[in-house]
N, C-alpha and C. Protein backbone atom coordinates (compact mmCIF):
# COMPACT_ATOMS: atom_id res chain seq x y z
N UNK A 1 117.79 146.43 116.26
CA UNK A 1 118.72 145.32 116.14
C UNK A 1 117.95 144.05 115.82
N UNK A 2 118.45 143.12 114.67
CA UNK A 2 117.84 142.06 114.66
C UNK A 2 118.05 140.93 115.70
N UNK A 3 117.21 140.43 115.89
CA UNK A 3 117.35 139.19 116.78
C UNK A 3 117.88 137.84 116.04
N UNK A 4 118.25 136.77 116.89
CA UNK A 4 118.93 135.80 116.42
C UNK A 4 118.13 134.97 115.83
N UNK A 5 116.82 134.79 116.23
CA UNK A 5 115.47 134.08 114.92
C UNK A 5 115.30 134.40 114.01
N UNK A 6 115.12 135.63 114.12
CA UNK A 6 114.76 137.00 112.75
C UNK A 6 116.20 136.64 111.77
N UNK A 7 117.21 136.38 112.11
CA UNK A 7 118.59 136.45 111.38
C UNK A 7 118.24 134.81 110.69
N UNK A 8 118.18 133.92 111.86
CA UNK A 8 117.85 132.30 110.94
C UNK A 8 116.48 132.07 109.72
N UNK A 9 115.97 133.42 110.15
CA UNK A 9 114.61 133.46 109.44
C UNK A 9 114.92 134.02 107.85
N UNK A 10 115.26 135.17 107.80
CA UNK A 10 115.92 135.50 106.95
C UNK A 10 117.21 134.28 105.87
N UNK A 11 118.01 133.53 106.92
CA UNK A 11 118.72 132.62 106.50
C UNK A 11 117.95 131.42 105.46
N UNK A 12 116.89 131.21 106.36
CA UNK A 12 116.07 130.24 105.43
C UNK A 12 115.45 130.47 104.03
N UNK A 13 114.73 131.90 104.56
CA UNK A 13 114.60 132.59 103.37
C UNK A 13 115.56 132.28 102.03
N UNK A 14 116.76 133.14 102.11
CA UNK A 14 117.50 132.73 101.18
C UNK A 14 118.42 131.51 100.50
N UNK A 15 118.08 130.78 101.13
CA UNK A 15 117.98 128.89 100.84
C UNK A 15 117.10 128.03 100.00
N UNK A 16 117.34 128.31 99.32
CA UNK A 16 116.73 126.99 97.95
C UNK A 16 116.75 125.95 98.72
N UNK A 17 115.65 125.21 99.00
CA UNK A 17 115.40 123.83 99.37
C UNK A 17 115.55 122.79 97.78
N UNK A 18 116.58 121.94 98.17
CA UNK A 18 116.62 121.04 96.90
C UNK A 18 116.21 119.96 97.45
N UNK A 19 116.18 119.22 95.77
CA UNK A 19 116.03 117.65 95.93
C UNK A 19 116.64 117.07 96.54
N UNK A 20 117.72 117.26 97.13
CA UNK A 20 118.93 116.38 97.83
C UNK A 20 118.31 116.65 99.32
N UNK A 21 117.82 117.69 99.26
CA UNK A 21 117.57 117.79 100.69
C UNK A 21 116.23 117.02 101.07
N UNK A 22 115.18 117.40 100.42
CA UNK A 22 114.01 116.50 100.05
C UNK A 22 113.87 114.89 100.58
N UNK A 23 115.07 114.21 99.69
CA UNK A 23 115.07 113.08 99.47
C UNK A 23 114.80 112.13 100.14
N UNK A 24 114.91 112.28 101.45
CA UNK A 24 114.11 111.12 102.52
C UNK A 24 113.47 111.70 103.23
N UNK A 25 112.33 112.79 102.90
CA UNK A 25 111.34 113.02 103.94
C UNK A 25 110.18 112.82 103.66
N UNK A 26 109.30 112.24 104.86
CA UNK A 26 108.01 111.47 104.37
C UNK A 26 106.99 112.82 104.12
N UNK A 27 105.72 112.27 103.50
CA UNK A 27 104.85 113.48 102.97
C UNK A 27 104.31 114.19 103.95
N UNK A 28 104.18 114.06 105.09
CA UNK A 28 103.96 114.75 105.97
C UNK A 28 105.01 115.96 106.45
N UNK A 29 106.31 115.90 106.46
CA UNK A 29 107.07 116.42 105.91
C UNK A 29 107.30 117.60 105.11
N UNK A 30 107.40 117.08 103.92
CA UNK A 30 107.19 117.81 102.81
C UNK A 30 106.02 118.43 102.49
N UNK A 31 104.85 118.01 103.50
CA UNK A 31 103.59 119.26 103.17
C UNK A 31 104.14 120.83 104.23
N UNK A 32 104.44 119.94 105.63
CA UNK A 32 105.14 121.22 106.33
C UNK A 32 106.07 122.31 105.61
N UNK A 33 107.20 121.34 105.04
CA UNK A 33 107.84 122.52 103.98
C UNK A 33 107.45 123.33 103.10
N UNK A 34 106.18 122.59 102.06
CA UNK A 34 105.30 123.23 101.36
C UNK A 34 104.77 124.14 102.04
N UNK A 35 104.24 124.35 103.72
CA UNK A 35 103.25 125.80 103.91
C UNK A 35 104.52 126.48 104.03
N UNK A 36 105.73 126.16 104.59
CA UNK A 36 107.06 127.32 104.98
C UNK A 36 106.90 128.34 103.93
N UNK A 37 107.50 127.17 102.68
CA UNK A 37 107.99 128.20 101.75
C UNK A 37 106.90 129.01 100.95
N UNK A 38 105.42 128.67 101.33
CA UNK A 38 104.50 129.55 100.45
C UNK A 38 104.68 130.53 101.61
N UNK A 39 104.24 130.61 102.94
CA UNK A 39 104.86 131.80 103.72
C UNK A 39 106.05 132.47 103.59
N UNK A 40 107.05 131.78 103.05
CA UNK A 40 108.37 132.62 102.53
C UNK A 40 107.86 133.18 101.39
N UNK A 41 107.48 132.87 100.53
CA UNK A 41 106.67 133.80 99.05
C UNK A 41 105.96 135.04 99.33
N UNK A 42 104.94 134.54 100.08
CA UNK A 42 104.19 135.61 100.94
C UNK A 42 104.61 137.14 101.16
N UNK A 43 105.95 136.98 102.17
CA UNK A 43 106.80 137.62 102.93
C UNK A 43 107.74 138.73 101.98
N UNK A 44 107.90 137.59 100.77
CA UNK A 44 108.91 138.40 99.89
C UNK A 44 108.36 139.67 99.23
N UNK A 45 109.63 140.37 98.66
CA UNK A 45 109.28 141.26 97.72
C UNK A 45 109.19 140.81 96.21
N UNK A 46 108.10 141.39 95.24
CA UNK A 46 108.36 141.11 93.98
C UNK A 46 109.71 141.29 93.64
N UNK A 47 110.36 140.23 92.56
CA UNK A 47 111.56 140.01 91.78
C UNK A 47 112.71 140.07 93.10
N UNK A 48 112.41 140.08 93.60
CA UNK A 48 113.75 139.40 94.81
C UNK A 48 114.42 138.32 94.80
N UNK A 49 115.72 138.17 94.78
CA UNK A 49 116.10 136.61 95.28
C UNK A 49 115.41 136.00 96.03
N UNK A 50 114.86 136.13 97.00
CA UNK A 50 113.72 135.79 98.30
C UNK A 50 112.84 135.14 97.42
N UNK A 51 112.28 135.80 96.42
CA UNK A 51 110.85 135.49 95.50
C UNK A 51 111.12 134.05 94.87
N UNK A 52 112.18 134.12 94.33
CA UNK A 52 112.80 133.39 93.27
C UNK A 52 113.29 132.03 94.49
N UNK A 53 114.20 132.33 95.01
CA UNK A 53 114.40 131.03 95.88
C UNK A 53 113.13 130.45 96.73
N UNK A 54 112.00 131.17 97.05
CA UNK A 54 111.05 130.39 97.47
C UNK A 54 109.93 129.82 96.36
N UNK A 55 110.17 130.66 95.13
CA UNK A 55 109.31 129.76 94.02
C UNK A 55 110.16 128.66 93.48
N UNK A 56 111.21 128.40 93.82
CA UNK A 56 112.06 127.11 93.23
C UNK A 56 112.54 125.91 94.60
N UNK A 57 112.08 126.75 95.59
CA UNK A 57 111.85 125.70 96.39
C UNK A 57 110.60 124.87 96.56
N UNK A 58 109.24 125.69 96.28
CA UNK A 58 107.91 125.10 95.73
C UNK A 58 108.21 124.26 95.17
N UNK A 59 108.59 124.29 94.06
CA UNK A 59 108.52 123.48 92.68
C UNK A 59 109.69 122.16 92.96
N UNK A 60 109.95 122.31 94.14
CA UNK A 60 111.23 121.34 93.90
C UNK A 60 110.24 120.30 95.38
N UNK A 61 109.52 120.89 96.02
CA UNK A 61 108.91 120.40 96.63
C UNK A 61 107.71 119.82 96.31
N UNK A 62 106.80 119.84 95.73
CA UNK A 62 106.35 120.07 94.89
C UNK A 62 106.33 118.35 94.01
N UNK A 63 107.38 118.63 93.09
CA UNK A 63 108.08 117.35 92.71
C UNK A 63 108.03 116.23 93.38
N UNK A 64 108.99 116.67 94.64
CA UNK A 64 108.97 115.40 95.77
C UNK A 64 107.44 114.70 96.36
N UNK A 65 106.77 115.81 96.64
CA UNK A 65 105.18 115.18 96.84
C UNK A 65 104.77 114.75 95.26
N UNK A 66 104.65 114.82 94.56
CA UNK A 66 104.00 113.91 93.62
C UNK A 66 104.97 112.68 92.98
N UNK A 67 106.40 112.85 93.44
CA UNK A 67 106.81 111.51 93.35
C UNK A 67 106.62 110.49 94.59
N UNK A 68 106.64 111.15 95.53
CA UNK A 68 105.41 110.11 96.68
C UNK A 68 104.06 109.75 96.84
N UNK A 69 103.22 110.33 96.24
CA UNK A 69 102.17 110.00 95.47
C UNK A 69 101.94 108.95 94.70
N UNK A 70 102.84 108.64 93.54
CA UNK A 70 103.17 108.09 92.69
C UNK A 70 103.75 106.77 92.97
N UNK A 71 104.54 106.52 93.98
CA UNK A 71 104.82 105.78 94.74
C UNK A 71 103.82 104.77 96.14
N UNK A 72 102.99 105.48 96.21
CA UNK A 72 101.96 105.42 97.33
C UNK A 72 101.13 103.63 96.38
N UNK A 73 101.02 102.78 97.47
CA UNK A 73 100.58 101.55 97.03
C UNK A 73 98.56 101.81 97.10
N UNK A 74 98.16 101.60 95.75
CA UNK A 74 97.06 102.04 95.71
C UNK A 74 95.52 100.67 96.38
N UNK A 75 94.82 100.82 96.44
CA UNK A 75 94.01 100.30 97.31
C UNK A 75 93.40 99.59 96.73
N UNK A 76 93.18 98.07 96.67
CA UNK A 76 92.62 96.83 96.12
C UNK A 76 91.20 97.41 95.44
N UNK A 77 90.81 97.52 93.91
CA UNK A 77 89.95 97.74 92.98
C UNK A 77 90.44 99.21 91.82
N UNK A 78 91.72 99.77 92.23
CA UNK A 78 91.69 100.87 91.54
C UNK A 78 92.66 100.84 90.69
């Protein structure tokens, strides 16, 4: 029988993390999400929905860290 973590675990799994969701979390943050979902990749099977929703949650994460980057006020001489 699955347990009730194992079931939210799975849940996450199949959840595309978007930009909307992204959108106000600081980079510290969004690096945590970044190790999740490479452990959700990990976990998956080749060509799975699993595969696919955690490589488009990368990339959407991904995004968000280098538009905070980009944003980041750079340091007097550079």
């Amino acid at each position: 029988m699955v347990g009730v973590s194992d079931q939210t675990e799975e849940k996450k799994m199949n959840r595309i993390i978007t930009t909307s969701d992204l959108q106000n979390r600081k980079l510290g943050e969004l690096r945590v999400a970044f190790h999740r979902a490479q452990q959700d990749l990990t976990k998956s099977e080749p060509n799975s929905p699993e595969r696919r929703n955690a490589l488009a949650s990368l990339e959407n994460i991904r995004r968000a860290m280098n538009s905070r980057y980009i944003q980041r006020p750079k340091p007097p001489g550079f």
